[in-house]
N, C-alpha and C. Protein backbone atom coordinates (compact mmCIF):
# COMPACT_ATOMS: atom_id res chain seq x y z
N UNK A 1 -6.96 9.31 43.39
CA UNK A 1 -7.41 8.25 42.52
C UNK A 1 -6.57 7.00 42.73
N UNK A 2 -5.45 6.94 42.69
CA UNK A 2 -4.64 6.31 43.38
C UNK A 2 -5.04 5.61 44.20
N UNK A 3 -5.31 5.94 45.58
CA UNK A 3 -5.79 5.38 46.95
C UNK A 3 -6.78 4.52 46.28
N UNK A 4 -8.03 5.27 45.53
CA UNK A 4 -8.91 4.67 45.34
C UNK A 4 -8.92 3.15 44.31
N UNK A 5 -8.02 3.47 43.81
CA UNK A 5 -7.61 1.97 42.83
C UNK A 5 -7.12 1.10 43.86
N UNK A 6 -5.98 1.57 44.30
CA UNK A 6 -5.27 0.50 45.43
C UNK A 6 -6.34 -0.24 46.40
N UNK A 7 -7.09 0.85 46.68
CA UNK A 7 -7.95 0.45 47.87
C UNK A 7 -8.99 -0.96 47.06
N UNK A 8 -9.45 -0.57 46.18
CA UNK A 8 -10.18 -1.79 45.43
C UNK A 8 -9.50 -2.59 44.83
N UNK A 9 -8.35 -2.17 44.61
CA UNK A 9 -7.58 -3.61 44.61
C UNK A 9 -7.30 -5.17 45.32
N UNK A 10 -6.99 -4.24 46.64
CA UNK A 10 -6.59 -4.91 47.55
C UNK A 10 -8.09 -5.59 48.39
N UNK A 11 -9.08 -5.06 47.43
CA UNK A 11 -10.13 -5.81 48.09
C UNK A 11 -11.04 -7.06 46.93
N UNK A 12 -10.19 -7.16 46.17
CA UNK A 12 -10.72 -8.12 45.64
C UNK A 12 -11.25 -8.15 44.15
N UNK A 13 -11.61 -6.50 43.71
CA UNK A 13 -11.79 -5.60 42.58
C UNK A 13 -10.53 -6.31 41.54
N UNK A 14 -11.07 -6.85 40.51
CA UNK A 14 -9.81 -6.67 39.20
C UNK A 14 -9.15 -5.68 38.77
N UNK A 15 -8.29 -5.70 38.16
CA UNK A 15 -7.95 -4.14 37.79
C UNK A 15 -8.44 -3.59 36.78
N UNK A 16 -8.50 -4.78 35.54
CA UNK A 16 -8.96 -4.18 34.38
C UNK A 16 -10.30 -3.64 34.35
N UNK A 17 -10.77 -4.46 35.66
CA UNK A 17 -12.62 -4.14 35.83
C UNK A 17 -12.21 -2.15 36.66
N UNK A 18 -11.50 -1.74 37.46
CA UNK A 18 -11.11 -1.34 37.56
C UNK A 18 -11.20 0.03 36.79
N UNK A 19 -10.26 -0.07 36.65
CA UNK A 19 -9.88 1.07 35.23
C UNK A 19 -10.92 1.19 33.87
N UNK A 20 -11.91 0.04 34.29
CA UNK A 20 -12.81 0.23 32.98
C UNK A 20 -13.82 0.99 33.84
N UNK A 21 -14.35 0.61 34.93
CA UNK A 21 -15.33 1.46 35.63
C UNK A 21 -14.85 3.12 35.78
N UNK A 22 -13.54 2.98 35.94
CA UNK A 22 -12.97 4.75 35.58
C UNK A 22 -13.38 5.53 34.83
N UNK A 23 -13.13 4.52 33.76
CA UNK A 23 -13.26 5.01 32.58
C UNK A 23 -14.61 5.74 31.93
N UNK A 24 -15.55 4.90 32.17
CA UNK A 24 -17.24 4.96 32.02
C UNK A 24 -17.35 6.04 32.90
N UNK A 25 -17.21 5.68 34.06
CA UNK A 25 -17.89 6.79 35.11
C UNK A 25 -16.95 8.16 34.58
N UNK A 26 -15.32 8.62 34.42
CA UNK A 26 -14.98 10.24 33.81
C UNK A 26 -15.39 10.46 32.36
N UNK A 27 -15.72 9.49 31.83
CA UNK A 27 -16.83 9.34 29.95
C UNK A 27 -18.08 10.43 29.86
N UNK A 28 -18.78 9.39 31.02
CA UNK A 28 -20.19 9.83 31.74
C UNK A 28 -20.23 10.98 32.09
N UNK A 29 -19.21 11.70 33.51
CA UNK A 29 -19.65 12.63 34.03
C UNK A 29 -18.84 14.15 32.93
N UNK A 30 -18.04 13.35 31.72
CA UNK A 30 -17.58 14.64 30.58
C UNK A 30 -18.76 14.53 29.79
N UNK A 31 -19.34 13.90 29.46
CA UNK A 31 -20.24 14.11 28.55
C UNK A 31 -21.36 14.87 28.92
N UNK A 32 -21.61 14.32 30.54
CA UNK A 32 -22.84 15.52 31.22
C UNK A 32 -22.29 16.88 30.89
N UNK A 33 -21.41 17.03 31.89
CA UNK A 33 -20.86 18.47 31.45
C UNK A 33 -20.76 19.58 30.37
N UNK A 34 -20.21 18.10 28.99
CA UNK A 34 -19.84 19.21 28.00
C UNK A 34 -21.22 19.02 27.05
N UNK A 35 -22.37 18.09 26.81
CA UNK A 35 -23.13 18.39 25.81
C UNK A 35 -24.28 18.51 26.98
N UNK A 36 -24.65 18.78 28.01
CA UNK A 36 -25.93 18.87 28.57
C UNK A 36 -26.03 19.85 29.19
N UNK A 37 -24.67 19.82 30.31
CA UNK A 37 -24.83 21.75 31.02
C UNK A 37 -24.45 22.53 30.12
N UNK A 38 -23.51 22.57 28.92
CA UNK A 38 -22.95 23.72 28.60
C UNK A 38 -24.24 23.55 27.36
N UNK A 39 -24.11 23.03 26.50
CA UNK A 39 -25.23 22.62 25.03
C UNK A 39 -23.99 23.36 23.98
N UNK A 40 -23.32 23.09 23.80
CA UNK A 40 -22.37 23.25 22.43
C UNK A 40 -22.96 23.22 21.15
N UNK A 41 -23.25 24.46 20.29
CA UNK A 41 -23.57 24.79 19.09
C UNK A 41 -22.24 23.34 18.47
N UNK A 42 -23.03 22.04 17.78
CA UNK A 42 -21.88 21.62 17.11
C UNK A 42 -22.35 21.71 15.15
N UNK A 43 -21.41 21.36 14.83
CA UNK A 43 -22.01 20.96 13.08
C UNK A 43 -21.46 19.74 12.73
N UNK A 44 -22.04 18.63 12.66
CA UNK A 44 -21.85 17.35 12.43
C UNK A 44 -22.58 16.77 11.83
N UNK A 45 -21.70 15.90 10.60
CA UNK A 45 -22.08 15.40 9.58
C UNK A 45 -21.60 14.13 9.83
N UNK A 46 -21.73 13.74 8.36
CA UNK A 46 -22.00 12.05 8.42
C UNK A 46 -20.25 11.61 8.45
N UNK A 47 -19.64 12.51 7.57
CA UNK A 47 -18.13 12.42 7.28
C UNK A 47 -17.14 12.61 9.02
N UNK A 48 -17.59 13.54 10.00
CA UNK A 48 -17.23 13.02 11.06
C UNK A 48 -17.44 12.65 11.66
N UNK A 49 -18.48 11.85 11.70
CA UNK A 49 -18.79 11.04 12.58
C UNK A 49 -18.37 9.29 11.93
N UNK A 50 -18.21 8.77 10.97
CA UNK A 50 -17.30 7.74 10.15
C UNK A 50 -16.07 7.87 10.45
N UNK A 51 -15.02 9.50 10.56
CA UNK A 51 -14.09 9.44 10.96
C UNK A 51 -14.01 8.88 12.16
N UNK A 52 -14.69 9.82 13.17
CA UNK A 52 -14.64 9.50 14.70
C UNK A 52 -14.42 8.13 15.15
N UNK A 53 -15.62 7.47 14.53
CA UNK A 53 -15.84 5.68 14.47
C UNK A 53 -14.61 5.19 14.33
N UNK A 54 -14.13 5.32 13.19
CA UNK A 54 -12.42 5.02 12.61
C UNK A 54 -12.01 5.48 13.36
N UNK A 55 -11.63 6.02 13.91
CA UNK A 55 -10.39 6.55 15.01
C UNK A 55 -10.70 5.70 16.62
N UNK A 56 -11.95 5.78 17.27
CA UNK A 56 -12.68 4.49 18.59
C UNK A 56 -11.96 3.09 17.98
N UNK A 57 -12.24 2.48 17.19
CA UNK A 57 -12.03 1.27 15.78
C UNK A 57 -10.35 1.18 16.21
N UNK A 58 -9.85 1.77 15.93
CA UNK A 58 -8.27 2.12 15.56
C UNK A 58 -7.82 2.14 17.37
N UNK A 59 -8.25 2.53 17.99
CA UNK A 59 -7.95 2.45 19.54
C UNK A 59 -8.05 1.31 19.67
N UNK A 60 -9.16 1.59 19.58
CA UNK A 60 -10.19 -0.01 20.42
C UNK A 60 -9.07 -1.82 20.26
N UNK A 61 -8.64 -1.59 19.23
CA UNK A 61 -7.66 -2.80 18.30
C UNK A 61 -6.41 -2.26 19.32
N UNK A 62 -5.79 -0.78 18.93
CA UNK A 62 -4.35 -0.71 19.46
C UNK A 62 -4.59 -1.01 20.88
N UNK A 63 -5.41 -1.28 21.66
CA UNK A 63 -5.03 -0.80 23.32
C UNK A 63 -5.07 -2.65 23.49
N UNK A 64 -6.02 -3.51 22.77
CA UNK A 64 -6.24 -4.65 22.64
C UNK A 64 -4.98 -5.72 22.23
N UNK A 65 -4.30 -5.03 21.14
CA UNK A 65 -2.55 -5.81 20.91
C UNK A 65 -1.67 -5.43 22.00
N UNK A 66 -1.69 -3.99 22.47
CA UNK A 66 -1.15 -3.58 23.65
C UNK A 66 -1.53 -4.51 24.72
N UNK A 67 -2.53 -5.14 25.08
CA UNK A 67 -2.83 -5.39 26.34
C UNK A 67 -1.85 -7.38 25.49
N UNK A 68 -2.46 -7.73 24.95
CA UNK A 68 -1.96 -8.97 24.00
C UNK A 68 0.27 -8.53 24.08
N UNK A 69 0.37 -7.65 23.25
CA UNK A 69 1.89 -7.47 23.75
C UNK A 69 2.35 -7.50 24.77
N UNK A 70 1.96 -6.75 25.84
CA UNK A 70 2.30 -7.00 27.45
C UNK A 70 1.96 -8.15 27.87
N UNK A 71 1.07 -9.36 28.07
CA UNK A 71 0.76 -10.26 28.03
C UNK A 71 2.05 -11.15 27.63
N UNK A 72 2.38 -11.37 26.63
CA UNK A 72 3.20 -12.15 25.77
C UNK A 72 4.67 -11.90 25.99
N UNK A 73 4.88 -10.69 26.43
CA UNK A 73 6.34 -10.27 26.41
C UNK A 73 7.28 -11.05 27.36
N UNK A 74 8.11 -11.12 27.15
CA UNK A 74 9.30 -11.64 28.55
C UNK A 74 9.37 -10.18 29.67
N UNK A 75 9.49 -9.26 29.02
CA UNK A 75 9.31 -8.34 30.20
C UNK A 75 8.45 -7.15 29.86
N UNK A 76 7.14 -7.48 30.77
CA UNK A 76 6.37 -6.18 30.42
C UNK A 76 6.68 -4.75 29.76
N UNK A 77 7.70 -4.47 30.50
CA UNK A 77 8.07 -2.98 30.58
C UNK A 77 8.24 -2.77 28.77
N UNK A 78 8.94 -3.66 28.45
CA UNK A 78 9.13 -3.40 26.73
C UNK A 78 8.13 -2.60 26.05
N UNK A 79 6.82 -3.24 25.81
CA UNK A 79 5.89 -2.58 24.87
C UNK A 79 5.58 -1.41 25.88
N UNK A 80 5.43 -1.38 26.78
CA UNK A 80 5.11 0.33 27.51
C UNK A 80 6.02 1.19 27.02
N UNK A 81 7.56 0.63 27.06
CA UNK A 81 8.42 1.63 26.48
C UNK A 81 8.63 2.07 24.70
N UNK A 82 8.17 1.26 24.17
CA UNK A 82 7.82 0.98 23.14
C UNK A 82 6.55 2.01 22.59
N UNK A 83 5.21 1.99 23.35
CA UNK A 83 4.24 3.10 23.67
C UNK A 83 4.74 4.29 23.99
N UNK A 84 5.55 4.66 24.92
CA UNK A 84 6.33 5.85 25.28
C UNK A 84 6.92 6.45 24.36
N UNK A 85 7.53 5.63 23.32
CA UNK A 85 7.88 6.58 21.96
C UNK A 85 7.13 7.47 21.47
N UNK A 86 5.65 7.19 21.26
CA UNK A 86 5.03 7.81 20.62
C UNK A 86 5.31 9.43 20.23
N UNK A 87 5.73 10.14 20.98
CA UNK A 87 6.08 11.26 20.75
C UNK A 87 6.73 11.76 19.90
N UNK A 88 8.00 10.57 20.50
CA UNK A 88 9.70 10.66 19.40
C UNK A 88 9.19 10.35 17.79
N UNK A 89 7.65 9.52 18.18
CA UNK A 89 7.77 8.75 16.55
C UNK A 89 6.55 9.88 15.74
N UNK A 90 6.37 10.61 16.42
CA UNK A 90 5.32 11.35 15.71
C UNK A 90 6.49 12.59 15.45
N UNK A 91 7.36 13.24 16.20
CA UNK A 91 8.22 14.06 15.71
C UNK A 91 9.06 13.97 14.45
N UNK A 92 9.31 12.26 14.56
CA UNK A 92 10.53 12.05 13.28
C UNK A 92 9.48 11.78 12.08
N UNK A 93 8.41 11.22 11.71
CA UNK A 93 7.72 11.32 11.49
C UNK A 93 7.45 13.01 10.48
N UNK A 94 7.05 14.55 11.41
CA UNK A 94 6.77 14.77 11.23
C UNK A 94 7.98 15.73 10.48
N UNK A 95 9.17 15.12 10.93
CA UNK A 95 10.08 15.87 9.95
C UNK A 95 10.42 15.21 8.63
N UNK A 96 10.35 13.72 8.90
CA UNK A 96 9.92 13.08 6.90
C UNK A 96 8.65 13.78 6.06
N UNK A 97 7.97 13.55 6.15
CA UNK A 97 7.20 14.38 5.42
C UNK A 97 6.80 15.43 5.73
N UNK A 98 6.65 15.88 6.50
CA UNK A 98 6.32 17.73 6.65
C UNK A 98 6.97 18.45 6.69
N UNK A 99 8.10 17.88 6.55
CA UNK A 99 9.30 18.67 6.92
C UNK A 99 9.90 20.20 7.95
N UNK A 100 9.01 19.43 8.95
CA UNK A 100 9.03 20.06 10.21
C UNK A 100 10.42 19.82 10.85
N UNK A 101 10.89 20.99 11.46
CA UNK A 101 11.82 21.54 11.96
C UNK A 101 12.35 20.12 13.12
N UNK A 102 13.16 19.29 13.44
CA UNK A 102 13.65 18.90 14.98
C UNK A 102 15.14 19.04 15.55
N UNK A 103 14.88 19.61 17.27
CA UNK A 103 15.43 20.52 17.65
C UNK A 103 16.35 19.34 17.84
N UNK A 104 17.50 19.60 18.41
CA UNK A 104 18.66 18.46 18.87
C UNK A 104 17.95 18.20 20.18
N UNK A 105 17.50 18.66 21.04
CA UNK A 105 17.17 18.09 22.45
C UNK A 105 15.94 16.74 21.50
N UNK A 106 15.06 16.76 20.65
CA UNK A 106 14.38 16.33 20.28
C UNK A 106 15.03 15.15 19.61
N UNK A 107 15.63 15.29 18.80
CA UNK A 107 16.72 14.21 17.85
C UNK A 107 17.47 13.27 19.15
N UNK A 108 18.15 14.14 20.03
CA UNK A 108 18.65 13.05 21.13
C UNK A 108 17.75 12.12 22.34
N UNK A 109 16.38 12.61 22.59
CA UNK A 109 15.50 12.09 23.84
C UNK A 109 15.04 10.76 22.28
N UNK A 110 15.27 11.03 21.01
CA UNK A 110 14.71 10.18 20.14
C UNK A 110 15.07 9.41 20.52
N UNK A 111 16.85 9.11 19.82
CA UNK A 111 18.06 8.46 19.95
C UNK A 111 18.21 7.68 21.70
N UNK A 112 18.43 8.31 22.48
CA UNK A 112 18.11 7.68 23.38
C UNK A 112 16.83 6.58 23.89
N UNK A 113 15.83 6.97 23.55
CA UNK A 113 14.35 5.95 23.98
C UNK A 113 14.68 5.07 23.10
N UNK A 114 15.84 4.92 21.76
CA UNK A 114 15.95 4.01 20.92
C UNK A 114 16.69 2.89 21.48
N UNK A 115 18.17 3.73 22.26
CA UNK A 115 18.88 2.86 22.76
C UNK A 115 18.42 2.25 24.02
N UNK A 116 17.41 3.03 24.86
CA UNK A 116 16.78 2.36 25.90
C UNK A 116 15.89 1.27 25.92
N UNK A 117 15.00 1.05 24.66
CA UNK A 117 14.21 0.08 24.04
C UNK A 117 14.93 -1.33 23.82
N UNK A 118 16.26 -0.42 23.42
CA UNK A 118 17.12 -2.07 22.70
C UNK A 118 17.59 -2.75 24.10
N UNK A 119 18.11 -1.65 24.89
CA UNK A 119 18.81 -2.38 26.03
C UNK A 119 17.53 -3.31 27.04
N UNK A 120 16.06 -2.87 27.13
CA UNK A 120 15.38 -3.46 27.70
C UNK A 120 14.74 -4.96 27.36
N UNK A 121 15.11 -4.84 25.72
CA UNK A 121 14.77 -5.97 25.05
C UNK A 121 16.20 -7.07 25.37
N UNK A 122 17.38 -6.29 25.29
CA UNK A 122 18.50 -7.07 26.10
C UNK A 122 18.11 -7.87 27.16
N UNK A 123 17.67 -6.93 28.10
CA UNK A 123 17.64 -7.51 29.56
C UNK A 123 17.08 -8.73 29.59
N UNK A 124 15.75 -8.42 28.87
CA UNK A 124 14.75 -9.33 28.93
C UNK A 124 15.23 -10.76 28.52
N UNK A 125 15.74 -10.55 27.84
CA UNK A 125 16.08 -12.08 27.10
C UNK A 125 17.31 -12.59 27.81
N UNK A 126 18.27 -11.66 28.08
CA UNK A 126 19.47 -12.30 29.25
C UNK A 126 18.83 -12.89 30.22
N UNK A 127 17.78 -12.21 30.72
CA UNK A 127 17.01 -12.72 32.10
C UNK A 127 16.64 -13.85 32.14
N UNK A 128 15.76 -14.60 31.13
CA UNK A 128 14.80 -15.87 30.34
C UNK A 128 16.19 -16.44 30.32
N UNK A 129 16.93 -16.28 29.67
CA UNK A 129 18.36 -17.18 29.45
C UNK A 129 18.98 -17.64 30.57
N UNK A 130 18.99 -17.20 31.55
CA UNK A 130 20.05 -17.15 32.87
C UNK A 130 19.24 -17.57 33.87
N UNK A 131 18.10 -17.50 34.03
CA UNK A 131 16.92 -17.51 34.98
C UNK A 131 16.52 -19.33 34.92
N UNK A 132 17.16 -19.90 36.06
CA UNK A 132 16.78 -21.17 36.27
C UNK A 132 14.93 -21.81 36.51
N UNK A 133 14.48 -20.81 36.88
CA UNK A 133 13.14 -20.86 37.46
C UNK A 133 12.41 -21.12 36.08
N UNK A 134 13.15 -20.16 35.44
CA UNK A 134 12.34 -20.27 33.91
C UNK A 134 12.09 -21.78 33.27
N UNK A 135 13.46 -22.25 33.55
CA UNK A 135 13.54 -23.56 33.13
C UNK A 135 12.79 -24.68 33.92
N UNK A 136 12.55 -24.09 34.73
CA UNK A 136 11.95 -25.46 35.76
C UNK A 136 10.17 -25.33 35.46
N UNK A 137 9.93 -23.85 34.81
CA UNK A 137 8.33 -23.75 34.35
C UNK A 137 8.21 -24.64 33.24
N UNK A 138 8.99 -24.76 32.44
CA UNK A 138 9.12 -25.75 30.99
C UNK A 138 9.21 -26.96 31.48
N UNK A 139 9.58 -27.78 31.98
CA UNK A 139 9.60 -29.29 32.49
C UNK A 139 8.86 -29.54 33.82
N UNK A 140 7.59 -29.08 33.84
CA UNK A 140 6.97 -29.22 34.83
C UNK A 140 6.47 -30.81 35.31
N UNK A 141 6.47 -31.84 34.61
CA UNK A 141 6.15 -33.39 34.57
C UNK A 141 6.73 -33.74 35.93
N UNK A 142 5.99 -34.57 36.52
CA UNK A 142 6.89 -35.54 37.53
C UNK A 142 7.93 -36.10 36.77
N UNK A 143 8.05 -36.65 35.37
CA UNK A 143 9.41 -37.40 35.25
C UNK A 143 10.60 -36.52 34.55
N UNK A 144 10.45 -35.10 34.95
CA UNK A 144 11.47 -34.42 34.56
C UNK A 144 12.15 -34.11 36.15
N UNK A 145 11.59 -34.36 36.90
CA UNK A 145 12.06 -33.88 38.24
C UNK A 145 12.94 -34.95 38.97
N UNK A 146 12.63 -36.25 38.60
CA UNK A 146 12.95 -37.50 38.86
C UNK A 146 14.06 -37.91 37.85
């Protein structure tokens, strides 16, 4: 799959167009599969299918600030790493109120993606600070050059 992205990349293909045609076409050929060859006895009501909606709804927005956060950031990598929590934040999470068990390997990969987050948000801004190029994008006028 790989090859095959690169390969349409490099030919002129967008990416986001890209990864959206992925998307449709493994959508498409799961949905053949799972409601047409197999026919799945389901029971569905009105209550999950409103959920379902809410939950598409709730993507549809997060992947959209995501794409808007990366966009905006001084250094991409931030909100990806930021996304990458998700795990850590559904674990700690699930030991505030559920009071589910977390193991120390779990408590420390937390602790760490915490301190790795901060240090990337470091970088980023040392970089913008120190980075002459940056400055020369801000005074782009002929009479700043002169």
């Amino acid at each position: 799959m790989a090859f095959l992205i690169t390969f349409l990349t490099r030919r002129g293909v967008a990416l986001s167009f890209t990864f959206f045609a992925f998307g449709v076409v493994f959508t498409t050929v799961y949905g053949i599969q799972t409601f047409i060859l197999e026919k799945p006895q389901l029971n569905v009501n009105a209550g999950i299918i409103a959920v379902l909606i809410f939950i598409a709804l709730l993507s549809a927005v997060g992947n959209y600030l995501m794409f808007l956060a990366s966009a905006a950031a001084p250094n991409a990598g931030l909100p990806i790493a930021i996304v990458g929590m998700q795990s850590g934040i559904v674990a700690l999470l699930a030991f505030i109120f559920l009071r589910d068990k977390m193991s120390p390997i779990q408590l420390a990969g937390l602790i760490l993606s915490i301190v790795a987050i901060f240090l990337i948000s470091l970088g980023g801004s040392q970089n913008r600070a120190s980075n002459p190029s940056s400055k020369l994008e801000k005074n782009t006028s002929i009479e700043s050059v002169f």
